[in-house]
C-alpha atoms as a PDB file:
ATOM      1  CA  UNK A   1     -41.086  47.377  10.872  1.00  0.00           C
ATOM      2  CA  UNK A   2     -44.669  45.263  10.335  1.00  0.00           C
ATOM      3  CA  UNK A   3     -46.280  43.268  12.509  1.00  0.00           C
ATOM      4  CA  UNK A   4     -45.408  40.063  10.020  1.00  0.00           C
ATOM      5  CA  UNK A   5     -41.633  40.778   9.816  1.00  0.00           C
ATOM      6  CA  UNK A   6     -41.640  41.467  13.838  1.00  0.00           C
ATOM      7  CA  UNK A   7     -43.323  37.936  13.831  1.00  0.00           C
ATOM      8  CA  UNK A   8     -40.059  36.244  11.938  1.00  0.00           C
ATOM      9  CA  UNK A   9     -37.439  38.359  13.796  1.00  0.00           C
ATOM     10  CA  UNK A  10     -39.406  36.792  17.278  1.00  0.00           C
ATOM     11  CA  UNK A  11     -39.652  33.206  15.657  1.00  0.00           C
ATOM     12  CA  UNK A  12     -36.113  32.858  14.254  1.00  0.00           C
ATOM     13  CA  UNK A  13     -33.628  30.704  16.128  1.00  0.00           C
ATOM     14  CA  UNK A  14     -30.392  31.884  16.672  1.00  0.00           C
ATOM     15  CA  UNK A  15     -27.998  28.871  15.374  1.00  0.00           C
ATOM     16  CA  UNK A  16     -24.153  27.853  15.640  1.00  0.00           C
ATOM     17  CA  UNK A  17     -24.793  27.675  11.716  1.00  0.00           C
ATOM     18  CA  UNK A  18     -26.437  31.292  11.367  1.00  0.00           C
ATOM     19  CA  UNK A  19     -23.353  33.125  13.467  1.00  0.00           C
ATOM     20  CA  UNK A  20     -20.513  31.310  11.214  1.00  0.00           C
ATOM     21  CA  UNK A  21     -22.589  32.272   7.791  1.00  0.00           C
ATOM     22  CA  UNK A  22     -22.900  35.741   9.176  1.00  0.00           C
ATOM     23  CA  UNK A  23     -19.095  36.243  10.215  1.00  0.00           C
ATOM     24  CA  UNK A  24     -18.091  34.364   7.220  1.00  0.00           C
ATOM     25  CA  UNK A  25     -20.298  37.084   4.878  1.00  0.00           C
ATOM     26  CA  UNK A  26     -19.279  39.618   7.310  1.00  0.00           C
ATOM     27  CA  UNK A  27     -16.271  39.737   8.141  1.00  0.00           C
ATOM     28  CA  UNK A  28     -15.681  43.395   8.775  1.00  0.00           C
ATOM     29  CA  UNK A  29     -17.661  43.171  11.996  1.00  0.00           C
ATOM     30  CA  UNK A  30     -14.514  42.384  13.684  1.00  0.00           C
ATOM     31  CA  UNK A  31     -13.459  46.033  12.592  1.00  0.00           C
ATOM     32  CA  UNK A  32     -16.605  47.280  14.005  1.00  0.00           C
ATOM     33  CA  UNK A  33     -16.637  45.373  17.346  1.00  0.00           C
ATOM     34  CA  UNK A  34     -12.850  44.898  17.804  1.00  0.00           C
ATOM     35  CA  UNK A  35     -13.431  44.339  21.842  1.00  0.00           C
ATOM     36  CA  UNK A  36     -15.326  41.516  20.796  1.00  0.00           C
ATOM     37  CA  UNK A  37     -12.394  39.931  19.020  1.00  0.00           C
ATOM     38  CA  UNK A  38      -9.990  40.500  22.040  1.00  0.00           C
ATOM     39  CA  UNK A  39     -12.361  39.782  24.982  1.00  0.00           C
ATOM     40  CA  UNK A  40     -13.488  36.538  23.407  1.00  0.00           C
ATOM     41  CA  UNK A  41     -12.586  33.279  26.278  1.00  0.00           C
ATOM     42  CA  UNK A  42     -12.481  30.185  24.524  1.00  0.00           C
ATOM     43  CA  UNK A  43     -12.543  26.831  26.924  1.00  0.00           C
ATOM     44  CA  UNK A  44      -9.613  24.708  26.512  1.00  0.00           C
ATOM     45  CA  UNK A  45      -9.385  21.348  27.959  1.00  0.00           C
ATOM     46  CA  UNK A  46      -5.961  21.523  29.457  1.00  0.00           C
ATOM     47  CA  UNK A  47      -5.489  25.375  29.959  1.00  0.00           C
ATOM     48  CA  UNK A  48      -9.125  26.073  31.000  1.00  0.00           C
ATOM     49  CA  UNK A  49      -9.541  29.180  29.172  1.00  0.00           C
ATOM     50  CA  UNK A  50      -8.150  30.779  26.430  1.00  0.00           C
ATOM     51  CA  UNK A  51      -7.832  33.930  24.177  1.00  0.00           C
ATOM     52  CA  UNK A  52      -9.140  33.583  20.453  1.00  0.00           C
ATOM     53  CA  UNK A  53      -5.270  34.742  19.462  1.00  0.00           C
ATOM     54  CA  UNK A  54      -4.245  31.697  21.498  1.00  0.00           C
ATOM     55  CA  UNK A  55      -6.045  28.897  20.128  1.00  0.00           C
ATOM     56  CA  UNK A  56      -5.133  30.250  16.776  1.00  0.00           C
ATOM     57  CA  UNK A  57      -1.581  30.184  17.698  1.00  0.00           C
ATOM     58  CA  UNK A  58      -2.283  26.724  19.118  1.00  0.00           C
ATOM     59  CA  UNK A  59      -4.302  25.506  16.198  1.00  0.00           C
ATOM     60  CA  UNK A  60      -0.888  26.584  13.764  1.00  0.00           C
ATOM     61  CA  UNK A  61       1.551  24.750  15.911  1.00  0.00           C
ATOM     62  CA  UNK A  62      -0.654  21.401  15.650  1.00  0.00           C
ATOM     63  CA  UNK A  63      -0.835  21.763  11.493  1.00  0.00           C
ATOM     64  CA  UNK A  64       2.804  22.595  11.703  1.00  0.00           C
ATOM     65  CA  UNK A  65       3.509  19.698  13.946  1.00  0.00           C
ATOM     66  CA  UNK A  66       1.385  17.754  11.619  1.00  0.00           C
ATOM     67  CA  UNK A  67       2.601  18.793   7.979  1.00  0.00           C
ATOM     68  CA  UNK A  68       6.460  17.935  10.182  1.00  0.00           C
ATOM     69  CA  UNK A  69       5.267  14.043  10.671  1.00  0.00           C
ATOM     70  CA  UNK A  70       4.084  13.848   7.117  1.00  0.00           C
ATOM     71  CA  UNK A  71       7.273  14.946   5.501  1.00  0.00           C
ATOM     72  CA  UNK A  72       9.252  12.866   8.021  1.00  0.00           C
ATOM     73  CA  UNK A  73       6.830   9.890   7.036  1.00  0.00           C
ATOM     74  CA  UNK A  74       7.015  10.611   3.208  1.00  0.00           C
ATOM     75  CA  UNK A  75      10.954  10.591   3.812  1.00  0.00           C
ATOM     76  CA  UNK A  76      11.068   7.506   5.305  1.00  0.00           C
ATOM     77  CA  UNK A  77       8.904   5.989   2.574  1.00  0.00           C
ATOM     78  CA  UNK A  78      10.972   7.501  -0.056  1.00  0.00           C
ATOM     79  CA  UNK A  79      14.563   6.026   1.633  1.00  0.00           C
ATOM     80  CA  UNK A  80      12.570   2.720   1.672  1.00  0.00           C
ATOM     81  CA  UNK A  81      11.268   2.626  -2.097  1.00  0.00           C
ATOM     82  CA  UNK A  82      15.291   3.953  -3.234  1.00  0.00           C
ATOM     83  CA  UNK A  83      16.508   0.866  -0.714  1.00  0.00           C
ATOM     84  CA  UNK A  84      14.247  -1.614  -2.838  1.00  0.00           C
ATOM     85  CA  UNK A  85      14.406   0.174  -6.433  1.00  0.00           C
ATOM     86  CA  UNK A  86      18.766  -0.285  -5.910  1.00  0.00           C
ATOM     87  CA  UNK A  87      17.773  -4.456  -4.817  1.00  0.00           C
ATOM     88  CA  UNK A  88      15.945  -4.770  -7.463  1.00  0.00           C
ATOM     89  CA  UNK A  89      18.457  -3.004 -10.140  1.00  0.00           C
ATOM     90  CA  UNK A  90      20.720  -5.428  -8.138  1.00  0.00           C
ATOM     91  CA  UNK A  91      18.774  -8.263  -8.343  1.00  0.00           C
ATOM     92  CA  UNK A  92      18.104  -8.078 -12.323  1.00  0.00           C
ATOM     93  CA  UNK A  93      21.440  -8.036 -12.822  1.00  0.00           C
ATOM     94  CA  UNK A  94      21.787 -11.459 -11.289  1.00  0.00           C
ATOM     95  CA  UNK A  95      18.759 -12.739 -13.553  1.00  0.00           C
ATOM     96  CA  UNK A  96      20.451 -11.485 -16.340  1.00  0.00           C
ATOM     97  CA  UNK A  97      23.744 -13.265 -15.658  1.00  0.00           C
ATOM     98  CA  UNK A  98      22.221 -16.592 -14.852  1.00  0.00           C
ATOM     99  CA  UNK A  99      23.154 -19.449 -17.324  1.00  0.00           C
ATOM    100  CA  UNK A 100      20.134 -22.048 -16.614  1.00  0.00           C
ATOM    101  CA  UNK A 101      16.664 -22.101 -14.872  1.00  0.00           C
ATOM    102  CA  UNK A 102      18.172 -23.954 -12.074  1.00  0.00           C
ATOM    103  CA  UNK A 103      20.588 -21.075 -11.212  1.00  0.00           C
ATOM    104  CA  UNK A 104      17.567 -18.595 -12.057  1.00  0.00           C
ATOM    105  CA  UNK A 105      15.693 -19.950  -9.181  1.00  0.00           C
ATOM    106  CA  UNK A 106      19.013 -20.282  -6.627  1.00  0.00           C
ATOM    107  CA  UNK A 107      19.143 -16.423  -7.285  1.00  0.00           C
ATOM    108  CA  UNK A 108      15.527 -15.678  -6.729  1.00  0.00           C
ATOM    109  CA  UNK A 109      15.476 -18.237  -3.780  1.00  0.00           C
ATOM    110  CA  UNK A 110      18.128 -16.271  -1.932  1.00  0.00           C
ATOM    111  CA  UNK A 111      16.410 -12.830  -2.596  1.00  0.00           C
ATOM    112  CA  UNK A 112      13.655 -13.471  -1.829  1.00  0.00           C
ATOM    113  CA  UNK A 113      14.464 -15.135   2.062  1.00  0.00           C
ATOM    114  CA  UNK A 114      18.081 -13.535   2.492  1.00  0.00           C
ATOM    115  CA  UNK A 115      17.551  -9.879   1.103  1.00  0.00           C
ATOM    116  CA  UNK A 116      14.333  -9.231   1.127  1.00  0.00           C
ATOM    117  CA  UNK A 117      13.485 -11.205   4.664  1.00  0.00           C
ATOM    118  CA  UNK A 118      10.717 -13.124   3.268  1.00  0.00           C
ATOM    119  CA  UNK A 119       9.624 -16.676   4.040  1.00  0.00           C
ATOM    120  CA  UNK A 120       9.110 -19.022   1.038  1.00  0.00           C
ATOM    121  CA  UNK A 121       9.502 -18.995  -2.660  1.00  0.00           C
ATOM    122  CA  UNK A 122       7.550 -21.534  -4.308  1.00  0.00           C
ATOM    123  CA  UNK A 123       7.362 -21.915  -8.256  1.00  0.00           C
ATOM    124  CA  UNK A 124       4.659 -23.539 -10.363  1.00  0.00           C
ATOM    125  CA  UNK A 125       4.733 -24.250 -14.105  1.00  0.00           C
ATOM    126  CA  UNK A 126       1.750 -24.826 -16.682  1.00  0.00           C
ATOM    127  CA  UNK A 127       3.680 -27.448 -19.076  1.00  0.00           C
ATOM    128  CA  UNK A 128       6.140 -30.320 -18.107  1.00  0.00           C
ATOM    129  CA  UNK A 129       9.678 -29.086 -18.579  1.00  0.00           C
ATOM    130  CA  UNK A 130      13.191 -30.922 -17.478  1.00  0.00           C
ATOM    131  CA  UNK A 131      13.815 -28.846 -14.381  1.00  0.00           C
ATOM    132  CA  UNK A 132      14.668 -30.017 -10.808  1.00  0.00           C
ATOM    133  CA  UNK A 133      14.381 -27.497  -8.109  1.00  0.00           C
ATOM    134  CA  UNK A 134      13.235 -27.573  -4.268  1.00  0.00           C
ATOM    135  CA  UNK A 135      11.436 -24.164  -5.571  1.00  0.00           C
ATOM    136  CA  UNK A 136       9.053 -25.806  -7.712  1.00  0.00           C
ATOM    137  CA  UNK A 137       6.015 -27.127  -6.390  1.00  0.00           C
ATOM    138  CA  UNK A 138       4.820 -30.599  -7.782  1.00  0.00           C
ATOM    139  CA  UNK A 139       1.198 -30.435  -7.175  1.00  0.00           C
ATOM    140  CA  UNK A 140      -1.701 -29.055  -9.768  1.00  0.00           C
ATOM    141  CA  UNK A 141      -1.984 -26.061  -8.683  1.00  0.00           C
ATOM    142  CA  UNK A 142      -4.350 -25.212 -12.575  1.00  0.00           C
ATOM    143  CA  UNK A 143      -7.200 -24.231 -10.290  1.00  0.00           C
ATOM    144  CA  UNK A 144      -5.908 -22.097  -7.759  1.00  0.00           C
ATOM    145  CA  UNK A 145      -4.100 -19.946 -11.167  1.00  0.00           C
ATOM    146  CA  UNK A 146      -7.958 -20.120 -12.328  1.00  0.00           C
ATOM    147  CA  UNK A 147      -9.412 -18.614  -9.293  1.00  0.00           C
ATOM    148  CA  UNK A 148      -6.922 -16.335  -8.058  1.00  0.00           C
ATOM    149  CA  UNK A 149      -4.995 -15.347 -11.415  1.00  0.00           C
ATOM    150  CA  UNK A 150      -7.354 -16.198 -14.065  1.00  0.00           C
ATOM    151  CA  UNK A 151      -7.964 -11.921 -14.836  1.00  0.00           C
ATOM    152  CA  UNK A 152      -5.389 -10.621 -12.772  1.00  0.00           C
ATOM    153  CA  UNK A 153      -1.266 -10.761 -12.418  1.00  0.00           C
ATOM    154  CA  UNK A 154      -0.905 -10.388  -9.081  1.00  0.00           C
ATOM    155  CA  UNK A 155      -3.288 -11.497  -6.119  1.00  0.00           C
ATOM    156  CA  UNK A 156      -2.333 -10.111  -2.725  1.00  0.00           C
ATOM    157  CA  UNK A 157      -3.357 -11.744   1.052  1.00  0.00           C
ATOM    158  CA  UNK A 158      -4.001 -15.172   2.509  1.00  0.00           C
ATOM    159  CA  UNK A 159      -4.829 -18.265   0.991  1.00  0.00           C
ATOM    160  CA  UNK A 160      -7.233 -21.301   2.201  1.00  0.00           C
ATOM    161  CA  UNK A 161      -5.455 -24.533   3.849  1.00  0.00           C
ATOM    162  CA  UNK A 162      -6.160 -26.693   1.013  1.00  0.00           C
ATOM    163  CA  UNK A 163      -4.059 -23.738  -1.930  1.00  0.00           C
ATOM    164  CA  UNK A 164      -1.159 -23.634   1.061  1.00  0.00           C
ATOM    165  CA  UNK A 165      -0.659 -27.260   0.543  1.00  0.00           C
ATOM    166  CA  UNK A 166      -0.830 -27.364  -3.127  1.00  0.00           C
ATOM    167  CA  UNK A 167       1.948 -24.847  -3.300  1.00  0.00           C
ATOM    168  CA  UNK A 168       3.896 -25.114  -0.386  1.00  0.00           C
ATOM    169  CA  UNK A 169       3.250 -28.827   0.416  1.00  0.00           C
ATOM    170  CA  UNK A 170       2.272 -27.375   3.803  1.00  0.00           C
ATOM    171  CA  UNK A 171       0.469 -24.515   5.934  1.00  0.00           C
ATOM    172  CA  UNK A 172       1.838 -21.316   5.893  1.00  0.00           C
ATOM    173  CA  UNK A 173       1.792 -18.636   8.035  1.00  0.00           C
ATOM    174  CA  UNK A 174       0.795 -14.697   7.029  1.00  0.00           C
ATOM    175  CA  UNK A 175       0.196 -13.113   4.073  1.00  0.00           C
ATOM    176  CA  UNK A 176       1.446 -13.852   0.466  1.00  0.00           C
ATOM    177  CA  UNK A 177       1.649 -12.678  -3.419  1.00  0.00           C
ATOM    178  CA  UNK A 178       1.470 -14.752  -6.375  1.00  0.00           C
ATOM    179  CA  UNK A 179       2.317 -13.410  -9.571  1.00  0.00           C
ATOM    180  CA  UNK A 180       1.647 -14.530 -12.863  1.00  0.00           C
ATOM    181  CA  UNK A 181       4.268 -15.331 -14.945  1.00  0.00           C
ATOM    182  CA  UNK A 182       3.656 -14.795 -19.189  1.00  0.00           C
ATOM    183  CA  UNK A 183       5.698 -14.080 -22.179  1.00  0.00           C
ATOM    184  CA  UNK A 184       4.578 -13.025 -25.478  1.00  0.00           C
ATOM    185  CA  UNK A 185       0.490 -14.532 -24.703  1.00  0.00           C
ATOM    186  CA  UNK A 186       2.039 -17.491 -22.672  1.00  0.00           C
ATOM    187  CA  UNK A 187       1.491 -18.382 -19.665  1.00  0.00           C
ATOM    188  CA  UNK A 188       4.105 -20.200 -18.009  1.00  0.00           C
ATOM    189  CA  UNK A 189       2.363 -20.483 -13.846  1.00  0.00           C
ATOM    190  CA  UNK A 190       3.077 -18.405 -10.752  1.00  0.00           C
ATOM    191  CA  UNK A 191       5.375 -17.443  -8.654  1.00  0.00           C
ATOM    192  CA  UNK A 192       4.311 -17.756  -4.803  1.00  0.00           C
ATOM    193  CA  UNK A 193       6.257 -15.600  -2.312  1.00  0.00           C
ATOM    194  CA  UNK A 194       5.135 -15.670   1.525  1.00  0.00           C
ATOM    195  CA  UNK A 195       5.658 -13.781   4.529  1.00  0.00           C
ATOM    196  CA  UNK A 196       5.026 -14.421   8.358  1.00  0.00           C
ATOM    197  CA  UNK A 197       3.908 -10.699   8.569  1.00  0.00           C
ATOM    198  CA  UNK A 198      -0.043 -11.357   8.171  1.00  0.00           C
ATOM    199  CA  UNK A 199      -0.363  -7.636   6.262  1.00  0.00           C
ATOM    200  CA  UNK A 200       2.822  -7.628   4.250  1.00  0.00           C
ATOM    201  CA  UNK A 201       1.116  -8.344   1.317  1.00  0.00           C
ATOM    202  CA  UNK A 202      -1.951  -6.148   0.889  1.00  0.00           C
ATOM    203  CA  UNK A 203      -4.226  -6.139  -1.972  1.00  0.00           C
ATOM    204  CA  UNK A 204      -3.623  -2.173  -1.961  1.00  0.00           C
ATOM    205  CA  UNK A 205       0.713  -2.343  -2.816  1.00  0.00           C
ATOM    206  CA  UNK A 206       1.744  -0.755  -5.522  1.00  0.00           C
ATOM    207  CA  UNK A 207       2.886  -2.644  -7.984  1.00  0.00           C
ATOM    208  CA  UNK A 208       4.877  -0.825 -10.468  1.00  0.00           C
ATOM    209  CA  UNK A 209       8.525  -2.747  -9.384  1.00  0.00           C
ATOM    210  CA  UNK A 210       6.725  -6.167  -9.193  1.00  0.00           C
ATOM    211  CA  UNK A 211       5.744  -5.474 -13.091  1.00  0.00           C
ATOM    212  CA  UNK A 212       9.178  -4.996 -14.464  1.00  0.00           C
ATOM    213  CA  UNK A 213      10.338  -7.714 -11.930  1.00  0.00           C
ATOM    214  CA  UNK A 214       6.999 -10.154 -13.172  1.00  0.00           C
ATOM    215  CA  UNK A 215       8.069  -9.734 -17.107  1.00  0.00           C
ATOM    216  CA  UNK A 216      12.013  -9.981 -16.693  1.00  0.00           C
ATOM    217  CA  UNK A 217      11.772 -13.479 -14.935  1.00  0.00           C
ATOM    218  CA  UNK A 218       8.850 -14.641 -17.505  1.00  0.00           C
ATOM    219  CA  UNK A 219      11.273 -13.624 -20.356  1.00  0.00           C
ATOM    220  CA  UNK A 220      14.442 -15.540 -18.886  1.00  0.00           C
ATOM    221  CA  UNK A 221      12.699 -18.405 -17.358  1.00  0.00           C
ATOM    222  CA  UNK A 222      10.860 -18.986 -20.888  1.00  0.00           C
ATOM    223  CA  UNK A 223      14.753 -18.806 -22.372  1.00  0.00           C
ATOM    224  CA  UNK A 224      16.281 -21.174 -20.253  1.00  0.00           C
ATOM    225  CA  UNK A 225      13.408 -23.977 -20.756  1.00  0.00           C
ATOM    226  CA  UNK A 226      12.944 -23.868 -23.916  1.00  0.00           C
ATOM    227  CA  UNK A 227      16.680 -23.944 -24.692  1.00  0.00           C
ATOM    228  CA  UNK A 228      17.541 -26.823 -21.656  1.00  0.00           C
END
C-alpha cells in the first residue's frame, strides 16, 4: 500500500453511517463472522441488555401490535361511516316524502339535533319567499355567504361573534358547517348546522355524503317555494 492511501486509511473516520452502508452492501459478512451476529448485546431500556434476535423479535411484536390498532381503528371508522351512510339513506327518504318547505325543515330540524346529536339548525335564504319557520334566520346574512361561501360549498370551523348573531340571533358555542345551497346556477343561501364539540367540524371532513345531502335539499327546497 502507498504512503498516500496509508494517509486516507489513517484520516478516515469510522461513522454510524459508514458501518450501515457497509452491512447494507455487504451483507454476507454475517456469513463470514457469524459469532458476531450471535454475541452482539444490544442495550434495552427496560431489560438492560439484549440479543440482536431479541430486539428483532421485539421490534415484530410492536409492528404487529401496531398494524392490530390500525385495523381495529379503520373498523371502527368503517362501522361509523355505514351508521351515517344508513341515516342518511334514512333521512332522504323523509325529504323525499315531505309535502311543503315547512315540513322539509321539521324533518331536517329533528335530524339534525335528535339523530345526529347536533346543536342548531339555522336556515338562510337569498330571495323573499312565504315561509315561516323558527329554522330560518331573519337577519342579512349576504355578507357572511360572500366571505365564507362566495368560492366554496361548504366552510368548516368557528365563526366571529358578530356572523353567530346574524344566523343564530345569538353566540354559539363550538364548531360549525355551513353549506351552500344551489339548484340548476341558483343560489338559494345556507344551511348553518352547529355543534358544542369545538373540532366536530374540521375544515379537513370529507365531504362526499354532505354533497348528495347539499343538492337533494337545494332541489326540494327550490320545489316547495316556488310551488307554495
Amino acid at each position: 500500500m502507498s504512503e498516500n492511501k496509508v494517509v486516507q486509511a489513517n484520516a478516515l473516520t469510522l461513522t454510524d453511517e459508514l458501518v450501515a452502508d457497509y452491512l447494507l452492501e455487504n451483507p454476507e459478512f454475517f456469513n463470514r463472522a457469524p459469532h458476531v451476529l450471535t454475541g452482539l448485546r444490544l442495550a434495552d431500556p427496560h431489560r438492560g441488555t439484549v440479543s440482536l434476535v431479541e430486539r428483532q423479535q421485539q421490534l415484530l411484536r410492536q409492528k404487529v401490535q401496531g398494524l392490530e390498532e390500525e385495523i381495529t381503528q379503520l373498523m371502527s371508522v368503517a362501522n361509523h361511516n355505514e351508521r351515517l351512510f344508513m341515516l342518511y339513506s334514512d333521512l332522504y327518504l323523509r325529504l323525499i316524502d315531505c309535502r311543503s318547505a315547512e315540513e322539509l325543515l321539521d324533518c331536517l330540524h329533528r335530524a339534525t339535533t335528535e339523530l345526529l346529536s347536533l346543536s342548531q339548525l339555522k336556515l338562510w335564504l337569498t330571495g323573499e319567499f312565504s315561509l315561516n319557520h323558527a329554522s330560518l334566520s331573519d337577519n342579512d346574512c349576504g355578507g357572511i355567504l360572500q366571505n365564507r361561501l362566495a368560492d366554496e360549498d361548504y366552510y368548516f370551523g368557528r365563526l366571529q361573534q358578530s356572523e353567530q348573531q346574524l344566523i343564530f340571533s345569538g353566540p354559539i358555542q363550538g364548531s360549525v358547517v355551513l353549506i351552500k345551497l344551489c339548484h340548476e346556477q341558483q343560489t338559494l343561501g345556507f344551511l348553518a348546522i352547529s355543534s358544542d364539540d369545538a373540532e366536530h367540524f374540521d375544515p379537513r371532513m370529507d365531504t362526499l355524503l354532505l354533497g348528495q345531502f347539499r343538492k337533494l335539499v337545494a332541489k326540494l327546497l327550490l320545489q316547495h317555494l316556488t310551488r307554495d
